[in-house]
N, C-alpha and C. Protein backbone atom coordinates (compact mmCIF):
# COMPACT_ATOMS: atom_id res chain seq x y z
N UNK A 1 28.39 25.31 6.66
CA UNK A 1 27.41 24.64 7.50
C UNK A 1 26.03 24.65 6.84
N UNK A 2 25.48 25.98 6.34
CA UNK A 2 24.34 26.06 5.38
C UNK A 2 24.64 24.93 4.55
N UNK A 3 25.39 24.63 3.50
CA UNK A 3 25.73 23.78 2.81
C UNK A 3 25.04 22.19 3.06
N UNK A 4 25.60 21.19 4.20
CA UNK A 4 25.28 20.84 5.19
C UNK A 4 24.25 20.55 5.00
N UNK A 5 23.17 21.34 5.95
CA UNK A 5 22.44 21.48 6.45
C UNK A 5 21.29 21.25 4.62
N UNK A 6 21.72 22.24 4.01
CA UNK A 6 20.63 22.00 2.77
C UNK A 6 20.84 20.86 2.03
N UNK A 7 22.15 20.26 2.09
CA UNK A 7 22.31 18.64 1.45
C UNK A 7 21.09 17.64 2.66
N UNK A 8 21.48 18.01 3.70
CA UNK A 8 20.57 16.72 4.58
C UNK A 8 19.05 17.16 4.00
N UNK A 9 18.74 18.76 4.23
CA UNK A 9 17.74 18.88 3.68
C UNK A 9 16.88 18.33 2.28
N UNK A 10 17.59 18.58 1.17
CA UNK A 10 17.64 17.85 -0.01
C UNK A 10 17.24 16.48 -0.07
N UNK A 11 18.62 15.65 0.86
CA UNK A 11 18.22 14.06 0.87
C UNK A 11 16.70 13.40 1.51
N UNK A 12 16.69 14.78 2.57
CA UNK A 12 15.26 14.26 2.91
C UNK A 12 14.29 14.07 2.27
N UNK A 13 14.25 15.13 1.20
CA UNK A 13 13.48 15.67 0.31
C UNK A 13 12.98 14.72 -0.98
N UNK A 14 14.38 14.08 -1.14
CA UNK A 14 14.71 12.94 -1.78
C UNK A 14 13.77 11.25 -1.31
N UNK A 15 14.04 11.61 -0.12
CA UNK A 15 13.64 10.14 0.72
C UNK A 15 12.18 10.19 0.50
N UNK A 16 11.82 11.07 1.36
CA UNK A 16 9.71 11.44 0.93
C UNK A 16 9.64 11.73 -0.55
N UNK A 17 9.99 12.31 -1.37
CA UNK A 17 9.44 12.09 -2.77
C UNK A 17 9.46 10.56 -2.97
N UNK A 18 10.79 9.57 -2.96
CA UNK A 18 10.49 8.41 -3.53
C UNK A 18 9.23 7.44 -2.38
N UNK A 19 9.31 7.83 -1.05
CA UNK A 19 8.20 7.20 -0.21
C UNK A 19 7.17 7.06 -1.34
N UNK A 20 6.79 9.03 -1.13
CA UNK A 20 5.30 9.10 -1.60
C UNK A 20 4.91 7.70 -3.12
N UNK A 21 6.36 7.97 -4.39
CA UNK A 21 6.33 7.03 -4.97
C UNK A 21 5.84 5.92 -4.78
N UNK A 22 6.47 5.19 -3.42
CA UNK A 22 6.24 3.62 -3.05
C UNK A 22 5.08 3.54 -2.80
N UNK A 23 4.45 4.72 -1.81
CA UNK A 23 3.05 4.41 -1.20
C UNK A 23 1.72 4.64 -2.94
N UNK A 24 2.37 5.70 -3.96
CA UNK A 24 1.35 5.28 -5.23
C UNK A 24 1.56 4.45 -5.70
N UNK A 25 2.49 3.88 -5.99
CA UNK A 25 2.28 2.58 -6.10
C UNK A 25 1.35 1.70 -5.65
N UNK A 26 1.62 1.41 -4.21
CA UNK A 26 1.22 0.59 -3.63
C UNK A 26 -0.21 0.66 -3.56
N UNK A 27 -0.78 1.92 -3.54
CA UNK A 27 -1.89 2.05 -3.66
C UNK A 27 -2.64 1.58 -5.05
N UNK A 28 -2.03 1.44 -5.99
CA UNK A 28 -2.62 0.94 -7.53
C UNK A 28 -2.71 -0.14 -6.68
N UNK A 29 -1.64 -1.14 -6.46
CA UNK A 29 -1.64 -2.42 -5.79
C UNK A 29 -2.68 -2.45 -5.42
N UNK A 30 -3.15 -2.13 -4.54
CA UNK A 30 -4.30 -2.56 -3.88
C UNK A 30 -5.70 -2.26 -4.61
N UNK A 31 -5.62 -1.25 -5.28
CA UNK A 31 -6.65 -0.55 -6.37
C UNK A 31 -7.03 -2.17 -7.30
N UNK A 32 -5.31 -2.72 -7.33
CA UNK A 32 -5.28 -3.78 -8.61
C UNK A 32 -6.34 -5.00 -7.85
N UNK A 33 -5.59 -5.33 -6.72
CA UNK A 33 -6.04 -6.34 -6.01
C UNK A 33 -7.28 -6.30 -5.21
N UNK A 34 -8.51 -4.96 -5.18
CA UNK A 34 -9.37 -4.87 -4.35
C UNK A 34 -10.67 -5.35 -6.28
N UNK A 35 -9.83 -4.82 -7.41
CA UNK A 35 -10.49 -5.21 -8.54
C UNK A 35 -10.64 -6.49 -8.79
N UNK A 36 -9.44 -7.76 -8.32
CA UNK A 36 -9.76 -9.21 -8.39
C UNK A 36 -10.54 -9.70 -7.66
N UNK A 37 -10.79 -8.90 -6.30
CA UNK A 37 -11.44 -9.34 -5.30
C UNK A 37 -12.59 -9.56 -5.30
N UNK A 38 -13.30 -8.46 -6.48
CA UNK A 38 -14.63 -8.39 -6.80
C UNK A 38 -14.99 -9.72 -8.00
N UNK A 39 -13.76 -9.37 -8.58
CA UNK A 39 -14.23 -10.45 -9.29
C UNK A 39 -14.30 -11.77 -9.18
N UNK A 40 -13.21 -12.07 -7.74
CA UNK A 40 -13.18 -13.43 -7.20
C UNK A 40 -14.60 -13.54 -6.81
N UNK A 41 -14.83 -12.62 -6.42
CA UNK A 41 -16.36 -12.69 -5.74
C UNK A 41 -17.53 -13.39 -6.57
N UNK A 42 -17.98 -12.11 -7.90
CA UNK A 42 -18.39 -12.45 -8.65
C UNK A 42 -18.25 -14.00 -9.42
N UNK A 43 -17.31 -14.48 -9.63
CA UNK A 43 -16.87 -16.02 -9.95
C UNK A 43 -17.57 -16.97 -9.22
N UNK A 44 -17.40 -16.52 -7.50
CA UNK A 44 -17.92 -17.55 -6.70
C UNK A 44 -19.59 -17.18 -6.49
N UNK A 45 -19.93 -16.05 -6.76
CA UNK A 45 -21.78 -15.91 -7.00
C UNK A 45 -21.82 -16.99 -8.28
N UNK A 46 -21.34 -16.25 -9.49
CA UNK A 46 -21.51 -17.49 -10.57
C UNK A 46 -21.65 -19.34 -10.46
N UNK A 47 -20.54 -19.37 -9.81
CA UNK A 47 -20.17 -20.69 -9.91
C UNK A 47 -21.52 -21.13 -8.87
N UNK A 48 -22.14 -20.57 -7.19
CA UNK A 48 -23.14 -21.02 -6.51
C UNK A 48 -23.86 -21.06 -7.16
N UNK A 49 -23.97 -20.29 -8.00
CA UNK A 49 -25.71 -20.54 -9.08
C UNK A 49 -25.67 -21.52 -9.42
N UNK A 50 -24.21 -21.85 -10.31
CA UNK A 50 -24.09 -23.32 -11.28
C UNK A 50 -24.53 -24.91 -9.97
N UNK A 51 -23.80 -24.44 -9.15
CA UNK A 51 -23.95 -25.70 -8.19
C UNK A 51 -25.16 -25.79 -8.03
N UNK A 52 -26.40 -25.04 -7.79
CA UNK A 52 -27.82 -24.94 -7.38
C UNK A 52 -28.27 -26.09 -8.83
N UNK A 53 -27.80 -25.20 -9.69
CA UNK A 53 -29.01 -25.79 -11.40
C UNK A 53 -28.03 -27.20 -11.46
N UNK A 54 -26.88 -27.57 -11.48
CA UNK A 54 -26.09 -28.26 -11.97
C UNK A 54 -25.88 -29.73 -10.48
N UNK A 55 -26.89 -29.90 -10.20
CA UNK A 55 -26.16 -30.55 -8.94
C UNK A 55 -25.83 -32.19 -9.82
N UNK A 56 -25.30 -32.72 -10.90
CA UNK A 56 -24.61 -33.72 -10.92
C UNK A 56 -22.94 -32.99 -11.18
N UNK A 57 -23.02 -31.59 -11.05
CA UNK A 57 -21.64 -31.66 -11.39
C UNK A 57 -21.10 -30.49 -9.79
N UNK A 58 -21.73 -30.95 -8.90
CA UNK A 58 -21.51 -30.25 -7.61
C UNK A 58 -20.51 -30.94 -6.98
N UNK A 59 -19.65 -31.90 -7.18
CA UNK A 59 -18.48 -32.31 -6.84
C UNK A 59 -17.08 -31.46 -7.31
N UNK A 60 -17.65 -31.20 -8.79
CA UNK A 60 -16.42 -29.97 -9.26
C UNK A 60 -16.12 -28.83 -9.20
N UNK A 61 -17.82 -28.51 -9.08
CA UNK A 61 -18.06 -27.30 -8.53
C UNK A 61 -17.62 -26.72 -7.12
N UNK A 62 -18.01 -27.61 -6.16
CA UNK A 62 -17.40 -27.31 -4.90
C UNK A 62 -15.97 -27.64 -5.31
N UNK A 63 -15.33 -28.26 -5.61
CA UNK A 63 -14.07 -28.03 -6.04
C UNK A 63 -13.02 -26.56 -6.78
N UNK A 64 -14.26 -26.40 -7.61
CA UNK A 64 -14.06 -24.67 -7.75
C UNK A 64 -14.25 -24.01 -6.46
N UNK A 65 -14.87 -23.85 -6.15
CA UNK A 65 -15.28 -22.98 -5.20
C UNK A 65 -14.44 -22.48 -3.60
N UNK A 66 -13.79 -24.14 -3.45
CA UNK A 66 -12.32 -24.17 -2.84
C UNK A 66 -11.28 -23.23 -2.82
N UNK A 67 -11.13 -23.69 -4.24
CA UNK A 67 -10.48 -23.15 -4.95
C UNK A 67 -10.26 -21.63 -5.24
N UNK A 68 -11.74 -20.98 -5.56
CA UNK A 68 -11.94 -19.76 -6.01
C UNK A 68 -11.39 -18.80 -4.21
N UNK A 69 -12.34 -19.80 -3.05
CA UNK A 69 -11.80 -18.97 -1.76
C UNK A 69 -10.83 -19.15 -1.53
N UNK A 70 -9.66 -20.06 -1.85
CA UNK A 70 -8.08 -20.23 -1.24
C UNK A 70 -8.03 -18.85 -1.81
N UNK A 71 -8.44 -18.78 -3.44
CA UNK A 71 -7.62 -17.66 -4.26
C UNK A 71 -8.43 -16.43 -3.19
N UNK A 72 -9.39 -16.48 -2.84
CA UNK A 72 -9.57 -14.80 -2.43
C UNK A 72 -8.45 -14.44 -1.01
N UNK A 73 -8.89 -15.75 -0.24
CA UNK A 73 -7.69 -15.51 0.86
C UNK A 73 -6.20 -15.31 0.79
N UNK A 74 -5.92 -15.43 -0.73
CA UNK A 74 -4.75 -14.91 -0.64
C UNK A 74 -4.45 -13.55 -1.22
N UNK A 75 -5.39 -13.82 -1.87
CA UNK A 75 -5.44 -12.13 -2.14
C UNK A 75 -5.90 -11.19 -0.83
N UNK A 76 -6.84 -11.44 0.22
CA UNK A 76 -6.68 -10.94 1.29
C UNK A 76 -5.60 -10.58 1.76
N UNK A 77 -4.59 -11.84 1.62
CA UNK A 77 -3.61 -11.78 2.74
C UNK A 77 -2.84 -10.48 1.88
N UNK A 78 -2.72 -10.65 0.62
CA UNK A 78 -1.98 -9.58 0.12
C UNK A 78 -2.68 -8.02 0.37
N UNK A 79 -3.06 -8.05 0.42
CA UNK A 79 -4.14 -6.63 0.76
C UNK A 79 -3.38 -6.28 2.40
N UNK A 80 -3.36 -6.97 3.33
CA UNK A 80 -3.36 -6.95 4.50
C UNK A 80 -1.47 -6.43 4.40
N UNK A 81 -0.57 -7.14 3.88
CA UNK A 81 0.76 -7.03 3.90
C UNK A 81 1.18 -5.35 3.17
N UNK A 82 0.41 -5.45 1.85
CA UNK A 82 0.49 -3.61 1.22
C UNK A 82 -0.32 -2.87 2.38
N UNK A 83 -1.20 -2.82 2.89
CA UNK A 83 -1.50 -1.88 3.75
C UNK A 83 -0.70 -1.58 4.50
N UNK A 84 -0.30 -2.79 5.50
CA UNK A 84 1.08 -2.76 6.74
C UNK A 84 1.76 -2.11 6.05
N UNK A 85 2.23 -1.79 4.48
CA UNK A 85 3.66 -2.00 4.12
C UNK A 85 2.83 -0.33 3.70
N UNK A 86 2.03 0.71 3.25
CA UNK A 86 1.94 2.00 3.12
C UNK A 86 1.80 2.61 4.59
N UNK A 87 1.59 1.51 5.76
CA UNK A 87 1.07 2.14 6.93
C UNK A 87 2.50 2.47 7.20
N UNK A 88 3.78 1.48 7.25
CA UNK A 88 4.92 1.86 7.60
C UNK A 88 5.56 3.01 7.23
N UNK A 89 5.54 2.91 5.85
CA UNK A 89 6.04 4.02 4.99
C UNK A 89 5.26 5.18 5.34
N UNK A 90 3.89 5.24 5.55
CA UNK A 90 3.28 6.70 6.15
C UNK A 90 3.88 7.09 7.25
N UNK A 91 4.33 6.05 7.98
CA UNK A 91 5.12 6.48 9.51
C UNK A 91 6.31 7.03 8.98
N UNK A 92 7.14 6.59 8.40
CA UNK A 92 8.50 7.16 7.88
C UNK A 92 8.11 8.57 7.13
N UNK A 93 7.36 8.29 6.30
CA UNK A 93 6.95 9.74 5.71
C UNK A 93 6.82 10.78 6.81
N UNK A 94 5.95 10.33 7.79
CA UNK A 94 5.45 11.60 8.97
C UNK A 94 7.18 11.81 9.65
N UNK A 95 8.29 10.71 10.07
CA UNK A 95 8.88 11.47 10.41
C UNK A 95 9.89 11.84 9.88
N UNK A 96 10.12 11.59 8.40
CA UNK A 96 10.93 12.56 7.45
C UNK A 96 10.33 13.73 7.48
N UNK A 97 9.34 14.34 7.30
CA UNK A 97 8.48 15.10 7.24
C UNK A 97 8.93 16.12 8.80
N UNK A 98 8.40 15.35 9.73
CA UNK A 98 8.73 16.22 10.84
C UNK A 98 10.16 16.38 11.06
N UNK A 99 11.30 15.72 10.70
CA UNK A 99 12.66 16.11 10.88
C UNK A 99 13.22 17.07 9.35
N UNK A 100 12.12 17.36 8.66
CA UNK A 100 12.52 18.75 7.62
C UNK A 100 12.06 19.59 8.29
N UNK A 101 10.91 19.69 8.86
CA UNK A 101 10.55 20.81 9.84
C UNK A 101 11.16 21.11 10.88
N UNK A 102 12.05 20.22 11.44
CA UNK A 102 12.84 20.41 12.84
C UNK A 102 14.15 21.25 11.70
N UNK A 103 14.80 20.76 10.83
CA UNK A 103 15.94 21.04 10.24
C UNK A 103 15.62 22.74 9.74
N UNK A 104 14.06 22.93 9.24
CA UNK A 104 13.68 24.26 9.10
C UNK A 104 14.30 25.37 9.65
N UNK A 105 13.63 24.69 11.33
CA UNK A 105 14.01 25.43 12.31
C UNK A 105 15.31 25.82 12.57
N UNK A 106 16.01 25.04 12.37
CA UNK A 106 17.08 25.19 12.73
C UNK A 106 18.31 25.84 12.21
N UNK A 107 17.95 25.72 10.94
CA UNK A 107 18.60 26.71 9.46
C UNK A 107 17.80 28.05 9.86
N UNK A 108 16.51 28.81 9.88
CA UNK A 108 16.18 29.51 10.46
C UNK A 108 17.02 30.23 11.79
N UNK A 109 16.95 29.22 12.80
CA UNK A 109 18.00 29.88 14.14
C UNK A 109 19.11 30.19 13.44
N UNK A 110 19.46 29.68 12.91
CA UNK A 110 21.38 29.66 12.13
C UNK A 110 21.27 31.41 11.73
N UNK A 111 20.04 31.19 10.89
CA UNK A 111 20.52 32.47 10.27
C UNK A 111 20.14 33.16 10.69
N UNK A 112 19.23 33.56 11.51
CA UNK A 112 19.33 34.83 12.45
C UNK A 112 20.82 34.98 13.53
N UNK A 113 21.37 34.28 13.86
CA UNK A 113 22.66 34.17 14.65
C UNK A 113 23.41 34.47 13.44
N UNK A 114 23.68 33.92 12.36
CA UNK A 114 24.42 34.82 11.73
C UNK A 114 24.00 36.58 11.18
N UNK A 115 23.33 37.04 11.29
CA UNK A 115 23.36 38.30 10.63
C UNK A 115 23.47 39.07 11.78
């Protein structure tokens, strides 16, 4: 039954190590994607300057600029989906986490009933 009991233990053990994995990951992810963000940014400060000095070419420019915000909004949106997606996995983490501590317990009771 110890046996058992330290395999489920193990797999758990198993499950939250590779979580934690997913969630560093995911966190570069967003590390990656909060770095384009700035720079989408920066692009679209650039490019408003150009439209100010450049107004015969403010047709292309606002055309960039479209452009440059579709691209940030989707990089938003991606930001928004990895968060949901470490927020989930933190939930699973907390209750892998709390069902090694319940299993603790319970290998604990075991073995005081056995001796």
């Amino acid at each position: 039954m110890d046996e058992k009991i330290l395999a489920l233990l193990n797999e758990m053990n198993n499950n939250i190590t590779s979580m934690q994995q997913d969630i560093t990951g995911m966190k570069q992810d967003i590390t990656d994607l909060k770095v384009g963000q700035v720079e989408t940014n920066n692009r679209l400060d650039s490019i408003e300057k150009k439209q100010d000095t450049l107004y015969n070419q403010s047709a292309k420019t606002a055309e960039e600029i479209t452009y440059i915000k579709d691209n940030f909004d989707v990089v938003d949106i991606k930001l928004n989906a990895i968060e949901t997606r470490v927020i989930t996995i933190n939930r699973k983490l907390n209750g892998a986490t709390d069902q090694v501590a319940r299993n603790m317990e319970q290998l604990e009771e075991i073995k005081i009933k056995l001796q």
